[in-house]
Protein backbone atom coordinates (compact mmCIF):
# COMPACT_ATOMS: atom_id res chain seq x y z
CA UNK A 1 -108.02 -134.38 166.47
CA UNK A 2 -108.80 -135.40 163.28
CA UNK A 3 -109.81 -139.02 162.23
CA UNK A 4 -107.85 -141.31 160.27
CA UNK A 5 -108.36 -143.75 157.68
CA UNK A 6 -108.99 -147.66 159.47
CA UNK A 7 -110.22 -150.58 158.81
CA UNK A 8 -114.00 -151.35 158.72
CA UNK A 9 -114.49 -154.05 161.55
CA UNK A 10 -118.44 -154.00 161.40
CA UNK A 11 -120.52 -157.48 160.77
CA UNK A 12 -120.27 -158.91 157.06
CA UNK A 13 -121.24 -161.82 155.68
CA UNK A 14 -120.36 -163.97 152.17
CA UNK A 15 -122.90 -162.82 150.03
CA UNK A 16 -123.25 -166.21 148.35
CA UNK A 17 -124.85 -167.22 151.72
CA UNK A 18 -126.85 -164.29 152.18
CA UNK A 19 -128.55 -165.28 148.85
CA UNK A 20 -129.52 -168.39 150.36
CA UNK A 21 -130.79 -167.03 153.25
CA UNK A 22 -132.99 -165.06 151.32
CA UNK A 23 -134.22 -167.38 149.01
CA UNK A 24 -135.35 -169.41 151.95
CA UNK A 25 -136.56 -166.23 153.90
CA UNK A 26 -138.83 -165.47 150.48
CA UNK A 27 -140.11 -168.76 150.69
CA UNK A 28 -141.20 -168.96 154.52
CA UNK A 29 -142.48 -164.66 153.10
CA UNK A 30 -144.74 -166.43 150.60
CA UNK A 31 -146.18 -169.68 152.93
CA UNK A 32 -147.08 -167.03 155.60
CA UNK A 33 -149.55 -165.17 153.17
CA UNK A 34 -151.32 -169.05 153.11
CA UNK A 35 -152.18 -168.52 156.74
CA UNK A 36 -154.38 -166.96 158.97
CA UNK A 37 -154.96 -162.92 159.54
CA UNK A 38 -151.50 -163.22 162.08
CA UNK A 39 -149.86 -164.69 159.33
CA UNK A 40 -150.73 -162.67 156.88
CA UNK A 41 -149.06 -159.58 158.89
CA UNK A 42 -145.82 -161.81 159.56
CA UNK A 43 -145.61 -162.11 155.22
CA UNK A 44 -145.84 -158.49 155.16
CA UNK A 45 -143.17 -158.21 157.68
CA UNK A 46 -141.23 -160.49 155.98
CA UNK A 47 -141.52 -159.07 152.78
CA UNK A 48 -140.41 -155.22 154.24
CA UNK A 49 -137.60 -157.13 155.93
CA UNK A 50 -136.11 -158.96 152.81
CA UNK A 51 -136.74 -156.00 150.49
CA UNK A 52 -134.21 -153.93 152.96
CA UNK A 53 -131.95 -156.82 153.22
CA UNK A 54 -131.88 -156.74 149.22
CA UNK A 55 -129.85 -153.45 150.14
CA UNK A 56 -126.97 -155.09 151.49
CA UNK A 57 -125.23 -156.70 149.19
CA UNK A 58 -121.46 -155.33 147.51
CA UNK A 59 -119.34 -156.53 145.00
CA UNK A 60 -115.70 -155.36 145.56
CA UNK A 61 -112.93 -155.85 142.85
CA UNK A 62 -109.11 -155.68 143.37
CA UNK A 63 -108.31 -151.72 143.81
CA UNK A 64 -111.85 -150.65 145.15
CA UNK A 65 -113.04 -149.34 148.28
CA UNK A 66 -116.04 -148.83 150.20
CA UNK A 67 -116.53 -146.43 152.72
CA UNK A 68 -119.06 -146.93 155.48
CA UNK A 69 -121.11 -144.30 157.13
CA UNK A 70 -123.86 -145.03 159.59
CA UNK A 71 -126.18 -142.82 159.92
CA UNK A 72 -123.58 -139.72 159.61
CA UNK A 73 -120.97 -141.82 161.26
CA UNK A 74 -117.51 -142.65 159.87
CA UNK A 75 -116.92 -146.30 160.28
CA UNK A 76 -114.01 -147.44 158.34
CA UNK A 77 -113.09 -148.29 154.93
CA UNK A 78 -113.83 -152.15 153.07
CA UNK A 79 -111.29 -153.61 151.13
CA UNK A 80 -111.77 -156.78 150.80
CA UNK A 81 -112.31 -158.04 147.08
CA UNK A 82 -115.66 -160.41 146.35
CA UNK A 83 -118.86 -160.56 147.20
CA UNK A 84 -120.36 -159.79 151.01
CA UNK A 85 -123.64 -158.68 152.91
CA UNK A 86 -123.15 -155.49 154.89
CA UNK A 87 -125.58 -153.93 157.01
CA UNK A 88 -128.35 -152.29 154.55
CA UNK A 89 -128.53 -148.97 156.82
CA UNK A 90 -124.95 -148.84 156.69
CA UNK A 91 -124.04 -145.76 153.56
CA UNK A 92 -121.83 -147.10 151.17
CA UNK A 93 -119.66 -144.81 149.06
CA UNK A 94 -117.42 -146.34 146.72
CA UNK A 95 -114.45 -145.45 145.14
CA UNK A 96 -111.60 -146.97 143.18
CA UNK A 97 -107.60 -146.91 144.38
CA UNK A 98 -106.58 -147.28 140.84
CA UNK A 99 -103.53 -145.40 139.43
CA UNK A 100 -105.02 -142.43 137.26
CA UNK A 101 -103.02 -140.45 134.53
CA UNK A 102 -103.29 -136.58 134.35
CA UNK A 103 -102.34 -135.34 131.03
CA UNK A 104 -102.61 -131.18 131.77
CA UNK A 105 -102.76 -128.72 128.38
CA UNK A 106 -99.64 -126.57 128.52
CA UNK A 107 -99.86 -123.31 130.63
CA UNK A 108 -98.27 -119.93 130.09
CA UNK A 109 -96.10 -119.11 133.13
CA UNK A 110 -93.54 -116.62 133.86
CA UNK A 111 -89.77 -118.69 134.95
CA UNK A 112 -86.96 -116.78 137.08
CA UNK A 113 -85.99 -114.25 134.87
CA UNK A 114 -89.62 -113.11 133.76
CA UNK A 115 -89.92 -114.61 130.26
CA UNK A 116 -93.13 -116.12 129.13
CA UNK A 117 -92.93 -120.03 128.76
CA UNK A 118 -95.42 -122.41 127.99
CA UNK A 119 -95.30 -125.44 130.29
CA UNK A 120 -97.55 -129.01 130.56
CA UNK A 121 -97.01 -132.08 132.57
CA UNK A 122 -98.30 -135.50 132.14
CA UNK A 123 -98.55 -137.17 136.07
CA UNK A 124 -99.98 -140.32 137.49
CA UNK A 125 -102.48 -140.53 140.98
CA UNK A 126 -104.14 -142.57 143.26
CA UNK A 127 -106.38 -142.03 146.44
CA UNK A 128 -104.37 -143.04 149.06
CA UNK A 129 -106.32 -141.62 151.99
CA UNK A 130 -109.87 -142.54 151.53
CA UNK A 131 -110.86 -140.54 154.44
CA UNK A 132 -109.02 -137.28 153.73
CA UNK A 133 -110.35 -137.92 150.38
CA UNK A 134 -114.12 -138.17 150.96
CA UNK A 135 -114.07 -136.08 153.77
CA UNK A 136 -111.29 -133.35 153.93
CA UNK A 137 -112.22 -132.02 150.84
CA UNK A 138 -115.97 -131.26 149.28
CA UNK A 139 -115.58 -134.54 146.94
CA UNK A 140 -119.18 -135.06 147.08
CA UNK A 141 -120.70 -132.09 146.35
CA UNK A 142 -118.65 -131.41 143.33
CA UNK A 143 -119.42 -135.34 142.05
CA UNK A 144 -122.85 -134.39 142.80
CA UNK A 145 -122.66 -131.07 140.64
CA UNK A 146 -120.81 -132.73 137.72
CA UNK A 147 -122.59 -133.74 134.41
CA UNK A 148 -124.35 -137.33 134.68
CA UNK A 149 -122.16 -140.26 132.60
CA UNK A 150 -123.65 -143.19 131.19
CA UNK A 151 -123.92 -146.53 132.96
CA UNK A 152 -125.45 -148.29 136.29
CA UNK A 153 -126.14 -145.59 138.78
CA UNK A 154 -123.21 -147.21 141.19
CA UNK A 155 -120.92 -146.52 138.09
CA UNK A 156 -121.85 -143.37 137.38
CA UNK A 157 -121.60 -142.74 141.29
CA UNK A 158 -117.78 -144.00 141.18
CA UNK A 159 -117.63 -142.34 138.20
CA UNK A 160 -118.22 -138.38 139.24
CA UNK A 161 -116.39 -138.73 142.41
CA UNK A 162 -113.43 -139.72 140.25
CA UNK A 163 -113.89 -137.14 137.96
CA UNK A 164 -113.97 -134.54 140.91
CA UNK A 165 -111.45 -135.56 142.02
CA UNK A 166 -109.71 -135.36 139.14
CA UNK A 167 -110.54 -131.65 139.03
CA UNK A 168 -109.10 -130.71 141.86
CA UNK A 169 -106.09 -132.65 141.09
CA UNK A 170 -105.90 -130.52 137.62
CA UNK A 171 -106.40 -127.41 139.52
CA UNK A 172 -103.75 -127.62 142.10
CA UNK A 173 -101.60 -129.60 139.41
CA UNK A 174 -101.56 -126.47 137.72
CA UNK A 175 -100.61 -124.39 140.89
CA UNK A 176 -97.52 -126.47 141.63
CA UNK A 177 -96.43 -126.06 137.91
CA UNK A 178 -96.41 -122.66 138.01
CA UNK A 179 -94.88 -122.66 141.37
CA UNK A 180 -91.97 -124.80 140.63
CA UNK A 181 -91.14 -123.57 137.04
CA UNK A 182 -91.26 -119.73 138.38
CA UNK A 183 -87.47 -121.02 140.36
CA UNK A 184 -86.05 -121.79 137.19
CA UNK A 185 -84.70 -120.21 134.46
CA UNK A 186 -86.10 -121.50 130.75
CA UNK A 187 -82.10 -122.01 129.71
CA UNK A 188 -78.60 -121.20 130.40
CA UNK A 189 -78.22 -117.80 128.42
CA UNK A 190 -79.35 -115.77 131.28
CA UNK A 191 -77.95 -117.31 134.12
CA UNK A 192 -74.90 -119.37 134.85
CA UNK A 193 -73.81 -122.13 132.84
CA UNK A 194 -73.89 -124.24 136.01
CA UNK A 195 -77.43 -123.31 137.32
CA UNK A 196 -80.25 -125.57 136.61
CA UNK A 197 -82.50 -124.81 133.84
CA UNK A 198 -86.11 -125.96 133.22
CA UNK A 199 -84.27 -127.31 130.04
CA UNK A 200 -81.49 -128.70 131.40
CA UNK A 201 -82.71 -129.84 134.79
CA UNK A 202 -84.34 -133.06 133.78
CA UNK A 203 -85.01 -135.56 136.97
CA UNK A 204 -84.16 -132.79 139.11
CA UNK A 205 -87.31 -130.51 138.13
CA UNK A 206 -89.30 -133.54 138.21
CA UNK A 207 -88.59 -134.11 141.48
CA UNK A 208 -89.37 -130.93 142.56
CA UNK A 209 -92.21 -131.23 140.87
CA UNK A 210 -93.41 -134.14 142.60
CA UNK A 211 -92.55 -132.84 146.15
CA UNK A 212 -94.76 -129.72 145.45
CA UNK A 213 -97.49 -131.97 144.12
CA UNK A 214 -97.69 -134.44 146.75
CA UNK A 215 -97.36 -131.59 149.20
CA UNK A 216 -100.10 -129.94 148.02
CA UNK A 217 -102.42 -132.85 147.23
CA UNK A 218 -101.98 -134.74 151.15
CA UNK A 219 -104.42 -132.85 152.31
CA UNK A 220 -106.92 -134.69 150.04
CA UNK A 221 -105.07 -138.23 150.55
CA UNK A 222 -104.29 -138.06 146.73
CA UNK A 223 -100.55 -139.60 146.29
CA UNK A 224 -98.84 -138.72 143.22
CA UNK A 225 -96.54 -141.69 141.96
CA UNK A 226 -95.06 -139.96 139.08
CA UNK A 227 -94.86 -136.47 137.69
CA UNK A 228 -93.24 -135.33 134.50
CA UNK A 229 -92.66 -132.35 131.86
CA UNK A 230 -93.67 -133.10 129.16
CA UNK A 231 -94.00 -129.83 127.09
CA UNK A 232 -91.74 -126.88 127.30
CA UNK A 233 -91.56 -123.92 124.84
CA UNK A 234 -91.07 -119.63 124.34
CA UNK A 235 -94.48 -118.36 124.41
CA UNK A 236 -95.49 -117.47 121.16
CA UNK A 237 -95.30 -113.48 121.71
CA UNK A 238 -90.90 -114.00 122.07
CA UNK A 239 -90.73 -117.25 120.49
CA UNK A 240 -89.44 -115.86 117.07
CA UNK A 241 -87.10 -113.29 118.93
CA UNK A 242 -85.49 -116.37 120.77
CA UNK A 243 -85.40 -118.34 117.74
CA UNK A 244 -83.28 -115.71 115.97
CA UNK A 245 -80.90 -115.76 119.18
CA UNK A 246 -80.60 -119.22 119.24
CA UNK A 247 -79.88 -119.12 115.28
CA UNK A 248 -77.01 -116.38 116.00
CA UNK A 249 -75.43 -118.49 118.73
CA UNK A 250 -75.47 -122.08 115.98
CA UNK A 251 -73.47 -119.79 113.62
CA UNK A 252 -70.99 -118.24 116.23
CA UNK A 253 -70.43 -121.84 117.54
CA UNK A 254 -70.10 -123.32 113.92
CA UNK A 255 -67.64 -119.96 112.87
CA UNK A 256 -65.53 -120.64 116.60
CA UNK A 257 -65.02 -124.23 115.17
CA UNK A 258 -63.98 -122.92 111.88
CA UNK A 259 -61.54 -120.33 112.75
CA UNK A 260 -60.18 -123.43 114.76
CA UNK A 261 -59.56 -125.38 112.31
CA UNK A 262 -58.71 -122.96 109.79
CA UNK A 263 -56.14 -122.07 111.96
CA UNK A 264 -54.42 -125.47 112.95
CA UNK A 265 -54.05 -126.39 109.41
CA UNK A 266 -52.54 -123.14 108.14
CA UNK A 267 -49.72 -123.77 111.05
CA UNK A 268 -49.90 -126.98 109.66
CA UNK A 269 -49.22 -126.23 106.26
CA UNK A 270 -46.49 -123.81 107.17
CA UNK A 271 -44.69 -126.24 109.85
CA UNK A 272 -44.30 -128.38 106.70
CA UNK A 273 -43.12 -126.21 104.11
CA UNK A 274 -40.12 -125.17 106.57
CA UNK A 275 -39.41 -128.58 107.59
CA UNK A 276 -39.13 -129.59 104.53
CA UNK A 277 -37.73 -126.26 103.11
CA UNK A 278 -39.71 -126.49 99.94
CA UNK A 279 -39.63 -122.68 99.73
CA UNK A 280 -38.26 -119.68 101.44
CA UNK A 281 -40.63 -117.64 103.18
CA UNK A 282 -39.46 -114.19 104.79
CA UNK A 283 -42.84 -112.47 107.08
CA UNK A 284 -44.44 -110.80 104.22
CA UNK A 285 -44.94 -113.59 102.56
CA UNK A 286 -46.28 -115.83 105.47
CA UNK A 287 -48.27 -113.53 106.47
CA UNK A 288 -50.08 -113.49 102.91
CA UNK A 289 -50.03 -117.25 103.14
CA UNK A 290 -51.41 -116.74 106.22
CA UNK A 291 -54.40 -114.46 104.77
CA UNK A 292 -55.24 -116.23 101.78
CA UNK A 293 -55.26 -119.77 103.28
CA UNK A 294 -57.46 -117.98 105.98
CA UNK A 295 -59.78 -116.71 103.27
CA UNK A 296 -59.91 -120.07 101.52
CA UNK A 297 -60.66 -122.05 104.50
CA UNK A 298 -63.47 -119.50 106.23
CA UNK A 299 -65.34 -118.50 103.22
CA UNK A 300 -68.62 -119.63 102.76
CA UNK A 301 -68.05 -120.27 99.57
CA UNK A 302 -65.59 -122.15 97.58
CA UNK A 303 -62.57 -120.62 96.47
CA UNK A 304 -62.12 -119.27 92.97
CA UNK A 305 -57.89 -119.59 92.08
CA UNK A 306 -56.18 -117.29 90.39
CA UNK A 307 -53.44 -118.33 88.31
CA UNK A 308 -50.01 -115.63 88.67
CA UNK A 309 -48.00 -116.66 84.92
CA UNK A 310 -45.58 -114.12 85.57
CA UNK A 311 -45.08 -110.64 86.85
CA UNK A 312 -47.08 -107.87 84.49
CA UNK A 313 -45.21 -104.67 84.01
CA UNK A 314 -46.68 -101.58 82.84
């Protein structure tokens, strides 16, 4: 069975009174080198002895953890924030449990229906495992393989694992994308007006989003807290062909609405010259009524009159 994350329940000390331990220890060091041949070799002792206890000092902040190995040995993760004396031969690997954000370059992926889309997401993780983390996945040998960063060497140490971690958070981050947006269509002009869409889907491909993530990312203690599109687009190779299709549909939409309209006001404008019988109209005449106020009100451009003065005989 595999191990679990606990609690480190190993000696510790405060670190303030270490200090003074070893300031005292340094000066009984230095009075024994004052002494005969027997205490000579008890300085020397001493000396070996406070150089390794040197080693066992740690400095924890709020959202950092150490985890202790001894001597290949897992022996619990330290929490505790402030300043303590550990065990010098105890390994100490730290690592922060700070939220992280994961802003991943759009990818081309294929949704339901086949077409090429470009997709990103922007997400934000923390190690929530530190076991799983350090252990269940080759965290340290990547950190170890990684390009060296500027700072103390403990930084730089916190540093790489973070960053390989990061990695393989980007990696299956990528995965999960391409998994989830390859159930959806891009938009609703392929597939039922009441299906959801990576368009119109919103909280609901989130969601998704962030079950496939966390899913896939347990196995490395990694929790992901929020995940989000936050690019969508046609790849470029159909993007003008959809663009065209999408202008097409604006101008059968805006022409629906114009007919509409055109329409209810020509009834309207009829309905009122009968009711108030300002003229006679048999069919014929409606029906060019009909056509020219039809004309009038769909034409793209405006209207040029035509004054009848009479009737013109040959």
């Amino acid at each position: 069975m595999t191990a679990k994350e606990f609690s480190f329940k190993g000696f510790r000390a405060n670190g303030f009174l270490m200090l003074f331990v070893l300031f005292l220890l340094l000066g009984i060091t230095v009075g024994s080198f004052f002494l005969s041949t027997p205490g000579i070799i008890t300085g020397i002792l001493l000396s070996v002895l406070w150089l390794i206890c040197l080693f066992g000092f740690v400095k924890l902040e709020p959202n950092e953890a150490i985890v202790m190995i001894f001597f290949g040995k897992y022996k619990g993760v330290f929490k505790e924030t402030g300043f303590f004396w550990i065990n010098p031969f105890m390994t100490k690997k730290k690592l922060s449990m700070r939220a992280r954000n994961l802003n991943g370059a759009p990818i081309k992926v294929n949704d339901k229906v086949g077409n090429p889309v470009l997709i990103g997401l922007v997400l934000v993780w923390r190690l929530k495992d530190t076991y799983k983390a350090m252990f269940e996945i080759d965290a340290q040998t990547m950190a170890s393989s990684g390009p060296g960063k500027q700072g103390t060497a403990e930084s730089s140490s916190v540093a790489s694992k973070m960053d390989a971690f990061e990695d393989f958070v980007a990696v299956q981050s990528d995965a999960a994308l391409r998994q989830v947006a390859g159930h959806y269509a891009y938009d609703n002009n392929v597939v039922a007006d009441n299906e959801v869409t990576l368009r119109s889907g919103g909280e609901e491909i989130n969601e998704d989003l962030l079950t496939e993530l966390n899913n896939r990312l347990e196995m490395a203690g990694i929790e992901v807290l929020e995940a989000r599109i936050n690019y969508l687009a046609y790849a470029p190779e159909i993007a003008a062909v959809m663009l065209r299709r999408q202008q097409a549909e604006a101008i059968i939409s805006a022409r629906e609405k114009i007919v509409e309209g055109a329409v209810t006001m020509v009834k309207m404008a009829l309905d009122r010259i009968e009711d108030e019988d300002i003229v006679a109209l048999d069919a014929d005449k409606k029906a060019a009524m009909v056509s020219n106020l039809l004309v009038v009100l769909c034409a793209d451009e405006s209207a040029q009159p035509v004054l009848n003065t009479g009737t013109l005989y040959q």
